[in-house]
N, C-alpha and C. Protein backbone atom coordinates (compact mmCIF):
# COMPACT_ATOMS: atom_id res chain seq x y z
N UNK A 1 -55.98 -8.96 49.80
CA UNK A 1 -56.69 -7.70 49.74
C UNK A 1 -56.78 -7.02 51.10
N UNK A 2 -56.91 -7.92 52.14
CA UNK A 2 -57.10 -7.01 53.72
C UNK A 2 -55.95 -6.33 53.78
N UNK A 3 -54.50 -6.79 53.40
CA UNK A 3 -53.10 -6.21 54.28
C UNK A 3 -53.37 -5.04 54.07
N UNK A 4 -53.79 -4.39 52.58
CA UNK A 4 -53.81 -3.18 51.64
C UNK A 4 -54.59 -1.75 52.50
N UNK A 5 -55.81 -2.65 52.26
CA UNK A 5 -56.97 -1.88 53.16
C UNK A 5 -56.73 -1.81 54.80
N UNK A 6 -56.57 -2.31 55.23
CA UNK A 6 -56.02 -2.38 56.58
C UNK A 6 -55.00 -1.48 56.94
N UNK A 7 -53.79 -1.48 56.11
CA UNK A 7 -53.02 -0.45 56.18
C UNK A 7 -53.26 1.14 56.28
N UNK A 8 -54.47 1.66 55.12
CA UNK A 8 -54.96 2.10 54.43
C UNK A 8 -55.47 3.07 55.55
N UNK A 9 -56.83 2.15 56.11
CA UNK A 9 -58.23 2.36 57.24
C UNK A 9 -57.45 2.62 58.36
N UNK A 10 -55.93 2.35 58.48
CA UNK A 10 -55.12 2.61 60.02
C UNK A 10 -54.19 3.74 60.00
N UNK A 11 -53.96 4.04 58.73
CA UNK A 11 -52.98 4.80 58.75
C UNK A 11 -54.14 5.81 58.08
N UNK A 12 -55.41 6.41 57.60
CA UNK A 12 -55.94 7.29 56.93
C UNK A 12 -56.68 7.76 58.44
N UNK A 13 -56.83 7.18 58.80
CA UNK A 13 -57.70 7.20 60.69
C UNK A 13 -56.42 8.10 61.38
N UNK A 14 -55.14 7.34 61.59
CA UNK A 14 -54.03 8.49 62.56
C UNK A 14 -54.07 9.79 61.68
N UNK A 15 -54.30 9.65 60.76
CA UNK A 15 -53.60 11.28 60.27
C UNK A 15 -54.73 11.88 60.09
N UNK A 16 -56.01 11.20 60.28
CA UNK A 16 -57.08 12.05 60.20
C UNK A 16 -57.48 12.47 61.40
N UNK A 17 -57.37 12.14 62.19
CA UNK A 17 -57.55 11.97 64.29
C UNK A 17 -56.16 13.49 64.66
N UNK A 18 -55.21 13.24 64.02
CA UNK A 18 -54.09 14.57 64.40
C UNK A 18 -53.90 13.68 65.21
N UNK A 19 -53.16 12.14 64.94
CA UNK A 19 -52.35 11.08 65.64
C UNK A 19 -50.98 11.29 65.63
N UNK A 20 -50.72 11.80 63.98
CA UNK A 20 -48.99 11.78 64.13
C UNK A 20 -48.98 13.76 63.78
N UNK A 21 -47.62 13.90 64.61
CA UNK A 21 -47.77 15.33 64.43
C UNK A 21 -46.34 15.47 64.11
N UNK A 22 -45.87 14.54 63.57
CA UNK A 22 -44.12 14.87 62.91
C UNK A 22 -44.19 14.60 61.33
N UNK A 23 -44.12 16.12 60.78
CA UNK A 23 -44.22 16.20 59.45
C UNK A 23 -43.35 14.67 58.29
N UNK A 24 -42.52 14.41 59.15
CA UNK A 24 -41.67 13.29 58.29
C UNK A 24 -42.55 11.98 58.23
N UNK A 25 -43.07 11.44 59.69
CA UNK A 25 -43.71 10.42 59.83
C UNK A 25 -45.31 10.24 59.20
N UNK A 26 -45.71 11.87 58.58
CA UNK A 26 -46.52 11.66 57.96
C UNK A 26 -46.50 11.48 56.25
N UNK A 27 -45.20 12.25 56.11
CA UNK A 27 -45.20 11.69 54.62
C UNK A 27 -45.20 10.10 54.16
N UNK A 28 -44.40 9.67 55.20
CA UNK A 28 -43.80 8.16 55.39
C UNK A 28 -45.15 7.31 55.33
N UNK A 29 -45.81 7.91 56.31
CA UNK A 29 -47.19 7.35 56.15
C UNK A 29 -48.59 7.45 55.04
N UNK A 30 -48.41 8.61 54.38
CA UNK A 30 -48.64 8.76 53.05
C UNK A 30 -47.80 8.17 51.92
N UNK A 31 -46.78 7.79 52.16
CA UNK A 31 -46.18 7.44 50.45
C UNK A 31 -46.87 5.83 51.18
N UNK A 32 -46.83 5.15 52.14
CA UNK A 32 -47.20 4.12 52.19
C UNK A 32 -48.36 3.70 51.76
N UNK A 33 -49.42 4.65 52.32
CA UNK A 33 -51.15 4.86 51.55
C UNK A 33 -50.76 4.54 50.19
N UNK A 34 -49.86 5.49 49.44
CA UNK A 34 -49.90 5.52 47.95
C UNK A 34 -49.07 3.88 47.30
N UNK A 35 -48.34 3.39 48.36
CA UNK A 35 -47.62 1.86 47.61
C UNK A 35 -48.78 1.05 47.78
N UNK A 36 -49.81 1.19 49.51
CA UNK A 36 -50.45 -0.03 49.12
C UNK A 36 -51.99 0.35 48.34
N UNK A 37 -52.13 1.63 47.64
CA UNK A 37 -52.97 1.88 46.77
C UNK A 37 -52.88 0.94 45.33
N UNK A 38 -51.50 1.15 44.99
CA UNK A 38 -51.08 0.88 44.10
C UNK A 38 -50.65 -1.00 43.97
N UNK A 39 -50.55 -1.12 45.09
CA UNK A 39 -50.85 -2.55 45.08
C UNK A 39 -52.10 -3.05 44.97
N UNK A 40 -52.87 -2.44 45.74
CA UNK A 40 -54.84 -2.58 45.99
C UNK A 40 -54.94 -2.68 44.47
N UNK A 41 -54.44 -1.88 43.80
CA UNK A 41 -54.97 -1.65 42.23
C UNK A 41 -55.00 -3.11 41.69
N UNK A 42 -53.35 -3.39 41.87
CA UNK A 42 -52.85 -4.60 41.05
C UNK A 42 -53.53 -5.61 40.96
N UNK A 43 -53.40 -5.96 42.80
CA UNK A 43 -54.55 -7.07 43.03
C UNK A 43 -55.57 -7.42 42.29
N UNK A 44 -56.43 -6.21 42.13
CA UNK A 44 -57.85 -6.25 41.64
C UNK A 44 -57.50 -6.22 40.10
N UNK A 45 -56.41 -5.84 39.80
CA UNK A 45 -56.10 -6.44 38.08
C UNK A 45 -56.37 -7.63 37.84
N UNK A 46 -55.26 -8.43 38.83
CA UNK A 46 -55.36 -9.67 38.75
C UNK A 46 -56.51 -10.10 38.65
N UNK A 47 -57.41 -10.08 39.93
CA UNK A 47 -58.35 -10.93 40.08
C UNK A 47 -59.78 -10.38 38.88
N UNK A 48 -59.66 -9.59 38.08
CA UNK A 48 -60.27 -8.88 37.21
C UNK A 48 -60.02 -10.02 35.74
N UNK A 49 -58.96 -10.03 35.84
CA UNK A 49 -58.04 -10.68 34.76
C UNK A 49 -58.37 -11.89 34.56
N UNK A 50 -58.09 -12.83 35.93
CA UNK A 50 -58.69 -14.06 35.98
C UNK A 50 -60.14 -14.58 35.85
N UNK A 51 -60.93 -13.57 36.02
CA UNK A 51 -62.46 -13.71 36.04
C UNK A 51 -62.74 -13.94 34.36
């Protein structure tokens, strides 16, 4: 669960700060938000599942 959030809290912080200012490196950094969202989800399927 940390890799997700971690990713998340580091990369939602640069682009909120006006860290990256190259339109490409921010999409890059948004579709990433959105894979490890979508992993964050899974996870918590799982561990939803197993409970």
């Amino acid at each position: 669960l940390r890799t997700p959030l971690t990713t998340f809290h580091l990369y939602s912080d640069m682009l909120a700060e006006g860290m990256v200012k190259d339109e490409e490196k921010k999409k890059g950094y948004l579709t990433t938000m959105r894979r490890e969202a979508e992993r964050l989800n899974h996870l918590v399927e799982n561990v939803l599942s197993y409970s």
